[in-house]
Protein backbone atom coordinates (compact mmCIF):
# COMPACT_ATOMS: atom_id res chain seq x y z
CA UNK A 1 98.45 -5.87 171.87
CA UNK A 2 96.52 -5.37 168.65
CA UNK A 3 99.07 -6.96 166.46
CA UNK A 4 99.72 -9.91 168.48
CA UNK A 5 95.80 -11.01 168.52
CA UNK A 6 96.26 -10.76 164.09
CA UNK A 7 98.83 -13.25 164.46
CA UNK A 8 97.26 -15.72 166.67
CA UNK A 9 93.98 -15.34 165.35
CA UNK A 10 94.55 -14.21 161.67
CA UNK A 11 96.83 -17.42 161.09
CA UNK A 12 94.82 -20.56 161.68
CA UNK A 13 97.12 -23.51 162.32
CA UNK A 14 99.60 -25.33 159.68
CA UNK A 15 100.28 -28.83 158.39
CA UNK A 16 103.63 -30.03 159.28
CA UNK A 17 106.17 -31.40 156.44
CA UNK A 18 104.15 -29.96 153.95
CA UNK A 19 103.98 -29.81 150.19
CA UNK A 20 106.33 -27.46 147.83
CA UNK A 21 103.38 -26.83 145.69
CA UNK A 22 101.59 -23.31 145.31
CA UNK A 23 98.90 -22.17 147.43
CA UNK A 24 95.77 -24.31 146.84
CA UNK A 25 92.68 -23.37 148.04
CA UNK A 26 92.40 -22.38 151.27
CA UNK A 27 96.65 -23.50 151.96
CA UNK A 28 99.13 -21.22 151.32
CA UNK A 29 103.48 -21.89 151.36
CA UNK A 30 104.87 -19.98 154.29
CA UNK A 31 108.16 -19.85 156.06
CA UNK A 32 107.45 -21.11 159.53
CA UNK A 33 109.04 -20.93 162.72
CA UNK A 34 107.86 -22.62 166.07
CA UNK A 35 110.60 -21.97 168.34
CA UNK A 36 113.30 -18.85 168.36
CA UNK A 37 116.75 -19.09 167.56
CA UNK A 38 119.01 -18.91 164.72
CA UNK A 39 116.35 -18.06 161.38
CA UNK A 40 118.64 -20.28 159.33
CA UNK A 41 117.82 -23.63 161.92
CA UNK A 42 114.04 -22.44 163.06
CA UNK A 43 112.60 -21.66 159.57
CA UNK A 44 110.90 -23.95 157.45
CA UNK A 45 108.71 -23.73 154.27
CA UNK A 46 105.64 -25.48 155.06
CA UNK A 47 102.11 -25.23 154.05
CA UNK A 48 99.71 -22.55 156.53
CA UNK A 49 95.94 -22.90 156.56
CA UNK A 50 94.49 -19.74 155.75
CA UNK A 51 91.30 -18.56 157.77
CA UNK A 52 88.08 -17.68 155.66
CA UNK A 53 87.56 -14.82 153.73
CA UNK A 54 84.39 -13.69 155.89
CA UNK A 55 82.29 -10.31 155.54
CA UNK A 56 85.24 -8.05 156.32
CA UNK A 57 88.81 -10.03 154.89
CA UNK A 58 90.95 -9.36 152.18
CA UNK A 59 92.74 -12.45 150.55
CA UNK A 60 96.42 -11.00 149.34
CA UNK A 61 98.54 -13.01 147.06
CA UNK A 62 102.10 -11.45 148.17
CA UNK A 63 104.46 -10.91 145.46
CA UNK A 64 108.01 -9.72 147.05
CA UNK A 65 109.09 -9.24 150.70
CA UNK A 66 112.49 -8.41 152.09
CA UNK A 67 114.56 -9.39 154.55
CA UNK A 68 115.28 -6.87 157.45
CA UNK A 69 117.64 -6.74 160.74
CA UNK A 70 114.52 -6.66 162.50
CA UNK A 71 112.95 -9.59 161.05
CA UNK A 72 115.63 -11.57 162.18
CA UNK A 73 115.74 -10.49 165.40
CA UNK A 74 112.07 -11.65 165.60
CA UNK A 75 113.02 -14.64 164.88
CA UNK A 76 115.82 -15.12 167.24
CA UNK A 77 113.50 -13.38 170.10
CA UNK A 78 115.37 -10.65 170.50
CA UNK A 79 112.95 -8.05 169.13
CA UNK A 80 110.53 -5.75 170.99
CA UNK A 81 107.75 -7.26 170.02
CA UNK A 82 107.41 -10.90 169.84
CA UNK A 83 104.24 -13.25 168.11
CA UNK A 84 102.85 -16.28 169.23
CA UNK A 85 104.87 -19.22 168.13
CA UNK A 86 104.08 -20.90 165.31
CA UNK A 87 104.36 -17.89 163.54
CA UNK A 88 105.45 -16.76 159.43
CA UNK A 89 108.41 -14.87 159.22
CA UNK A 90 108.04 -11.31 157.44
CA UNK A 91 106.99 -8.04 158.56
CA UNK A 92 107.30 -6.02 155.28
CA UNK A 93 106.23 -6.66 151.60
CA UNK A 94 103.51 -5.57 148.97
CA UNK A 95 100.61 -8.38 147.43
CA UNK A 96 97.83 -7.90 145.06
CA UNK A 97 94.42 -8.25 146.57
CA UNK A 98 92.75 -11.02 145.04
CA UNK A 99 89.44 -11.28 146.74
CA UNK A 100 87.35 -8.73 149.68
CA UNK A 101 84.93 -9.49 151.88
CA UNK A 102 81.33 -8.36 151.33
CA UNK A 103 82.04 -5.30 153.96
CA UNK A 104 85.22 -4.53 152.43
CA UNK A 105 85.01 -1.16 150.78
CA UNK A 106 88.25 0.70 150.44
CA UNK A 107 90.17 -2.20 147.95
CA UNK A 108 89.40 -4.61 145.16
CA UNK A 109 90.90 -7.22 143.42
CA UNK A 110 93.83 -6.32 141.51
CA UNK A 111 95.05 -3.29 144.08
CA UNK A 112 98.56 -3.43 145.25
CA UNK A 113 98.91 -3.28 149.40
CA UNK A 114 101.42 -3.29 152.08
CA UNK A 115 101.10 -4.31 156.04
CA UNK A 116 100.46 -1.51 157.92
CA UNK A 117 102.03 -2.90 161.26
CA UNK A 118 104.42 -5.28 162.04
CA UNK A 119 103.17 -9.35 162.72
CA UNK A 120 101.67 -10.22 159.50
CA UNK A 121 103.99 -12.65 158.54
CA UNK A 122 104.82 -11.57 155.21
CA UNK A 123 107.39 -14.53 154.06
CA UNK A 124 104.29 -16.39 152.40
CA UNK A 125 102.43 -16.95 148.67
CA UNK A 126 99.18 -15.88 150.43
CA UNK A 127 97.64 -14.17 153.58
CA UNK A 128 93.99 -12.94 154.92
CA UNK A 129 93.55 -10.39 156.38
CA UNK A 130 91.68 -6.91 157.67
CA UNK A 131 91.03 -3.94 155.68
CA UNK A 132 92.38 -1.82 158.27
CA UNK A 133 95.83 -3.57 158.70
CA UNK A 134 96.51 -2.93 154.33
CA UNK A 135 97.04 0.08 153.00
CA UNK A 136 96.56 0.60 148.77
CA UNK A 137 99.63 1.39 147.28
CA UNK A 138 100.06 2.88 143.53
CA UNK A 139 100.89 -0.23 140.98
CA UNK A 140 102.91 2.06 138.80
CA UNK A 141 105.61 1.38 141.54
CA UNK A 142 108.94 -0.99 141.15
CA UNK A 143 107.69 -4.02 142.75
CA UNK A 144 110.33 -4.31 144.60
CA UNK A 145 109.89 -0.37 145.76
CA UNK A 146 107.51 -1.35 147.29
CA UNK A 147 107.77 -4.45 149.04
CA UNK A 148 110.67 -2.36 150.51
CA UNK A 149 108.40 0.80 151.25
CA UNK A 150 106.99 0.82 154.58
CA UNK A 151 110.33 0.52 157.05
CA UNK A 152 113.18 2.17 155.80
CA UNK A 153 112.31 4.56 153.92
CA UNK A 154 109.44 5.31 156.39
CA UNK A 155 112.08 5.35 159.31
CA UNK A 156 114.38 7.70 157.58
CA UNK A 157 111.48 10.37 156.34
CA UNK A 158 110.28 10.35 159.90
CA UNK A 159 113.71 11.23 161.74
CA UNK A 160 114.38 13.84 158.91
CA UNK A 161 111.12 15.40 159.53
CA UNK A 162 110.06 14.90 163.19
CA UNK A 163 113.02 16.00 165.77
CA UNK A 164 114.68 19.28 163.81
CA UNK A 165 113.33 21.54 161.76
CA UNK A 166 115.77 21.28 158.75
CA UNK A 167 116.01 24.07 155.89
CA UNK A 168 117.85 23.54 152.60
CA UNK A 169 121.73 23.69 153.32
CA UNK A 170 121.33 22.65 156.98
CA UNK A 171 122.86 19.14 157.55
CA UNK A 172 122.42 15.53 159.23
CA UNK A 173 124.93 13.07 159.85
CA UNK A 174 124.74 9.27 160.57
CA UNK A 175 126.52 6.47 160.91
CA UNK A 176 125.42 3.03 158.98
CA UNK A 177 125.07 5.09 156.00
CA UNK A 178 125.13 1.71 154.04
CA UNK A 179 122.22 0.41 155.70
CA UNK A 180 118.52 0.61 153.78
CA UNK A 181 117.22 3.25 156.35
CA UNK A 182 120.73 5.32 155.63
CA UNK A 183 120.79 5.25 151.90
CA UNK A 184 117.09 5.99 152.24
CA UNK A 185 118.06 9.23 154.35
CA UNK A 186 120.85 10.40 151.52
CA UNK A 187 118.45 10.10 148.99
CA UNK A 188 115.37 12.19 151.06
CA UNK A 189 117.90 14.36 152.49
CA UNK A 190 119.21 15.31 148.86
CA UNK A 191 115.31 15.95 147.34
CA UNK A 192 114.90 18.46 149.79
CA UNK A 193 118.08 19.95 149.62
CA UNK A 194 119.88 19.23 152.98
CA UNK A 195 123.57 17.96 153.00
CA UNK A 196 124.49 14.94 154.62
CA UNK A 197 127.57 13.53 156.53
CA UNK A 198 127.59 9.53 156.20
CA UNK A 199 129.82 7.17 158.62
CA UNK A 200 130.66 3.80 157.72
CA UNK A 201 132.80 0.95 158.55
CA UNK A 202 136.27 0.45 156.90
CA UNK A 203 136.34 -1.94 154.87
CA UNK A 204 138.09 -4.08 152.32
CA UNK A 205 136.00 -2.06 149.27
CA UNK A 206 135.72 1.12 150.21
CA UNK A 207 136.28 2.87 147.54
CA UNK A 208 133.74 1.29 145.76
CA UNK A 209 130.90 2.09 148.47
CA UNK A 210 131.81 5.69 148.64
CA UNK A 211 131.15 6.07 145.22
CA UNK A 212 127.84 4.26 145.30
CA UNK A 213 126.45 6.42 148.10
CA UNK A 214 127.57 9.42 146.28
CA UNK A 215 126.10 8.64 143.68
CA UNK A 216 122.82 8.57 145.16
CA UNK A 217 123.14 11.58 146.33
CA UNK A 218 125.34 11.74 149.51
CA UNK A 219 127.64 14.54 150.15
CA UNK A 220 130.39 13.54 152.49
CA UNK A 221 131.03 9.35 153.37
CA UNK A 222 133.67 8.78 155.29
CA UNK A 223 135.11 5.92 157.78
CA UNK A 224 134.37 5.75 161.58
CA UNK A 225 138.28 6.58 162.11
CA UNK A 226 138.24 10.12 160.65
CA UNK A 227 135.01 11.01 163.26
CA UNK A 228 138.56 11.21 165.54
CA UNK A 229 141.12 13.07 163.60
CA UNK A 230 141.99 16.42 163.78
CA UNK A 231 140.84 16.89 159.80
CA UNK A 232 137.23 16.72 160.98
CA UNK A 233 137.47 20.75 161.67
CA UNK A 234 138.12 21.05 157.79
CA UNK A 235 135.04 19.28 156.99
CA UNK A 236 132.98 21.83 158.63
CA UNK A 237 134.86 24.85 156.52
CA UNK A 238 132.39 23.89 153.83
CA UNK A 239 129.39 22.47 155.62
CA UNK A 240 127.51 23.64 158.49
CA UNK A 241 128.13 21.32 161.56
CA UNK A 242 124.90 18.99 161.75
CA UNK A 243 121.93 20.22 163.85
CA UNK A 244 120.81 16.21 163.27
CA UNK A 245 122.51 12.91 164.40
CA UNK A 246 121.18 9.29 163.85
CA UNK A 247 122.74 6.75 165.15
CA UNK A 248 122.06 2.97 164.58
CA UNK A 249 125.12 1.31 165.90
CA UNK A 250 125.81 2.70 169.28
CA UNK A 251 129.64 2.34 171.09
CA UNK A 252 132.36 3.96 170.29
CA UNK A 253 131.10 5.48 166.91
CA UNK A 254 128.15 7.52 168.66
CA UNK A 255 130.19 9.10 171.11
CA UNK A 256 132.64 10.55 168.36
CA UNK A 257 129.61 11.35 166.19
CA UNK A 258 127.99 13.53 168.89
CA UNK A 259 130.78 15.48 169.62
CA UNK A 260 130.37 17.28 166.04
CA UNK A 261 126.84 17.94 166.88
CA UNK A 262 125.69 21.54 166.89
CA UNK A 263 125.33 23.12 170.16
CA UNK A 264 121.13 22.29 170.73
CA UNK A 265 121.27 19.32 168.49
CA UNK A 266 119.19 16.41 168.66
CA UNK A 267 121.05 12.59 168.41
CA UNK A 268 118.30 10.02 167.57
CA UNK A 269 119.11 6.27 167.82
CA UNK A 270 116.74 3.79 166.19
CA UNK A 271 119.41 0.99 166.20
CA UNK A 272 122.15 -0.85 168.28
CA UNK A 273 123.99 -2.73 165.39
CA UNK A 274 127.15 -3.02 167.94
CA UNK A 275 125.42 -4.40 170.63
CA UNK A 276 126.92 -1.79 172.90
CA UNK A 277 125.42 0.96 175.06
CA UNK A 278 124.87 4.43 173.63
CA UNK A 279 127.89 6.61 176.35
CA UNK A 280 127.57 10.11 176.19
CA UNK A 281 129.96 13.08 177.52
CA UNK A 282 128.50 15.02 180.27
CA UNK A 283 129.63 17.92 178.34
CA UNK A 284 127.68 17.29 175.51
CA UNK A 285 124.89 17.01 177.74
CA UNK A 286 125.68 20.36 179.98
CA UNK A 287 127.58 22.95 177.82
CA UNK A 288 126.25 21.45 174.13
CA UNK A 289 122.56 21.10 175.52
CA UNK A 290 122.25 17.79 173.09
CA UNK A 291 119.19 16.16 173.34
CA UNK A 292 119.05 12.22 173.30
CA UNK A 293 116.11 10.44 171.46
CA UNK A 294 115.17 7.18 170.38
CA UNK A 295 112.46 6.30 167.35
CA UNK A 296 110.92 3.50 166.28
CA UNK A 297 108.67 3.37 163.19
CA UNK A 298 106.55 0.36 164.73
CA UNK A 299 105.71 2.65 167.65
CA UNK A 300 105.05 5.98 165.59
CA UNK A 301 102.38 3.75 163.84
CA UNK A 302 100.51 2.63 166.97
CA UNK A 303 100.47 6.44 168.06
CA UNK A 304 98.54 7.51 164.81
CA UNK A 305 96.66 4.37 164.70
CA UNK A 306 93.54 6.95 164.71
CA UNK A 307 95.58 9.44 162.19
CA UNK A 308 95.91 7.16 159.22
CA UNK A 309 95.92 10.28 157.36
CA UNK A 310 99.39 10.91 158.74
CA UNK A 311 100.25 7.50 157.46
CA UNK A 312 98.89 7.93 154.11
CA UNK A 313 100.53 11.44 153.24
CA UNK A 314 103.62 9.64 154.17
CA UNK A 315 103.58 7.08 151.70
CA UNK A 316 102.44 9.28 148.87
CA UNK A 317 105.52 11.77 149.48
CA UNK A 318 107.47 8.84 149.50
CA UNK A 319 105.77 7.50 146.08
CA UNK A 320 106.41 10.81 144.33
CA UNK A 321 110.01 10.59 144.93
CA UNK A 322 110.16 6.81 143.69
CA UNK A 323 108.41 7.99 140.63
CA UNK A 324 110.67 11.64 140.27
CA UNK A 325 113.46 8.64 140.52
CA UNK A 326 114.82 10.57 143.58
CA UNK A 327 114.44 7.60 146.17
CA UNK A 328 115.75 3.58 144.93
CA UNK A 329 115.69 0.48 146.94
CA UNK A 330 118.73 -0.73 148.49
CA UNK A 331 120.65 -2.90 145.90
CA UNK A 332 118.70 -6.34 146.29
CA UNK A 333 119.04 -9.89 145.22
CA UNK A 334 115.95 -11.64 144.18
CA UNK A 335 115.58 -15.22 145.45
CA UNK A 336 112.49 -17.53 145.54
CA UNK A 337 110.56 -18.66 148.51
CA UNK A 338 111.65 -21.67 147.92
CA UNK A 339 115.49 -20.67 147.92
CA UNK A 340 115.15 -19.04 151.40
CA UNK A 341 117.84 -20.54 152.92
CA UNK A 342 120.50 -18.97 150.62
CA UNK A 343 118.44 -15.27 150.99
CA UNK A 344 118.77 -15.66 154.53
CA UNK A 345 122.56 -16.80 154.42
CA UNK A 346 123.35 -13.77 152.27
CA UNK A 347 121.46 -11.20 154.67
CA UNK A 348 123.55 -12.47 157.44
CA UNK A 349 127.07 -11.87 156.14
CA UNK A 350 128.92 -8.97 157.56
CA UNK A 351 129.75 -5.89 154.81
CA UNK A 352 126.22 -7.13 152.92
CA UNK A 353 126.36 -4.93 150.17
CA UNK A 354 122.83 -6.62 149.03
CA UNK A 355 119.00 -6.97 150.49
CA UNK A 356 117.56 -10.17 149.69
CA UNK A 357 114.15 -10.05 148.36
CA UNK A 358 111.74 -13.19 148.42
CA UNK A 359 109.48 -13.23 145.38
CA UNK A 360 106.45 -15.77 144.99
């Protein structure tokens, strides 16, 4: 796979027990893990040797990435797609370019760029790299916009765009609305006018997250319970019942979500937060004619890998509403590379209310 042969080639070797200084030449810090398992035992912050800058690279000095679900699982070796061991943590972020090859054409020093695929290893001061695995990104972003730019918000654009053909007033309804890609999907869903039903987990503070996610923009939250009581029929009184479901937790709270599905609605799952299988009614199946689909942004990537103008025209509508103030990071902490360990204690807590963001 094209990503795996980046990793193993693009990362040439490290120097074990290594030095807490700033990259140095061709050395660079990184947070290193050589075996899978739990990120808070198998990373390390070590020093990386860098490969040469060459004809066609592009040196990167990375100045935030986040912490995501899915880069933990890759570190436990539970995700899809796995790298070869030793490998940096980090598949998201944003750098400035700080040197290009002779054949590089497309970006200079001083541009602003984000991984394109997954398997860079973004948890590092420095990285080399392609042309054609960056992509430019506008500097008159929040930096930490866009170190969080190119998997939630992605995600959610894609679902909202790809599997119904949604009009103004029309509506979606998820579960995990807390997460990064659902408060991403509130906030897209509200700039183009379509109303949106969020599930989330009880909890001890409630209150206090309802309020946030209406706030950005959300129209009904509510907790997994109600998706079973009676009151439900009210809701739909003064919203149209969703044409759009997207599920990341799976269980118990995606078969009571689908049964307020439209008749012809589409369910999309792009997450398994509960661990348990997605169970579906045959009814829902037969006499609602509900279509079951899965997405993964990693995968829609590799399928336009020869359309990056698909790719591009994302990120641009995605810029505009950063800049019209109509789409916000999650609420984030900011923690050092060298203060990993707490980043990565606080984006394993349950009820997380905040994304860790390294900055170097």
């Amino acid at each position: 796979m094209r990503w795996l042969a980046v990793v193993s080639s693009g990362l040439w070797g490290r120097v074990p027990g290594g030095s807490r200084r700033r990259c140095l030449g061709s050395w660079c810090q990184a947070l290193v893990y050589e075996k899978h398992g739990d990120p808070r035992l198998s990373l390390r912050l070590e020093r990386w040797k860098l490969p040469d800058l060459g004809n066609a690279g592009v040196r990167v000095k990375m100045l935030a990435a986040p912490i995501n679900p899915s880069d933990l699982n890759m570190i436990q070796g539970t995700y899809a797609l796995l790298p070869d061991l030793p490998a940096v943590g980090g598949n998201e972020g944003v750098g400035e370019v700080l040197a290009v090859g002779s054949d590089v054409t497309g970006l200079q020093p001083g541009d602003w760029v984000i991984p394109i695929d997954a398997g860079l290893g973004t948890w590092r001061t420095e990285m080399v790299a392609a042309e054609d695995l960056l992509l430019k990104v506008p500097k008159d972003l929040p930096v930490e916009s866009a170190a969080t730019l190119s998997v939630n918000p992605c995600t959610a654009y894609r679902m909202l765009l790809d599997f119904e053909t949604l009009r103004p007033g029309d509506s979606v309804i998820q579960n995990a609305a807390n997460s990064g890609v659902g408060q991403a999907v509130i906030q897209i869903a509200a700039a183009l006018g379509i109303k949106t039903i969020n599930i989330v987990r009880d909890r001890p503070d409630l209150q206090t997250l309802v309020e946030k996610l209406n706030v950005m923009g959300a129209d009904h939250v509510i907790p997994e319970e109600q998706l079973r009581k009676p009151e439900m029929k009210d809701l739909f009184k003064s919203v149209p019942r969703p044409r759009l479901a997207l599920n990341c937790v799976g269980g118990k709270s995606t078969t009571d979500m689908l049964r307020h599905l439209e008749r012809g609605g589409t369910m999309v799952t792009y997450g398994g937060m509960a661990k348990q299988p997605v169970t579906v009614p045959v009814s829902a199946l037969i006499f609602n004619d509900i279509s079951l689909r899965g997405f993964w942004m990693t995968q829609w990537k590799k399928n336009h890998a020869q359309n990056k103008e698909a790719l591009v025209e994302m990120i641009e509508s995605l810029c505009q509403l950063i800049r019209r103030g109509k789409l916000s990071p999650p609420a984030f902490t900011q923690t050092t590379l060298e203060e990993y360990r707490a980043a990565l204690d606080e984006s394993m807590k349950p009820f997380s209310s905040r994304k860790p963001i390294l900055v170097m």
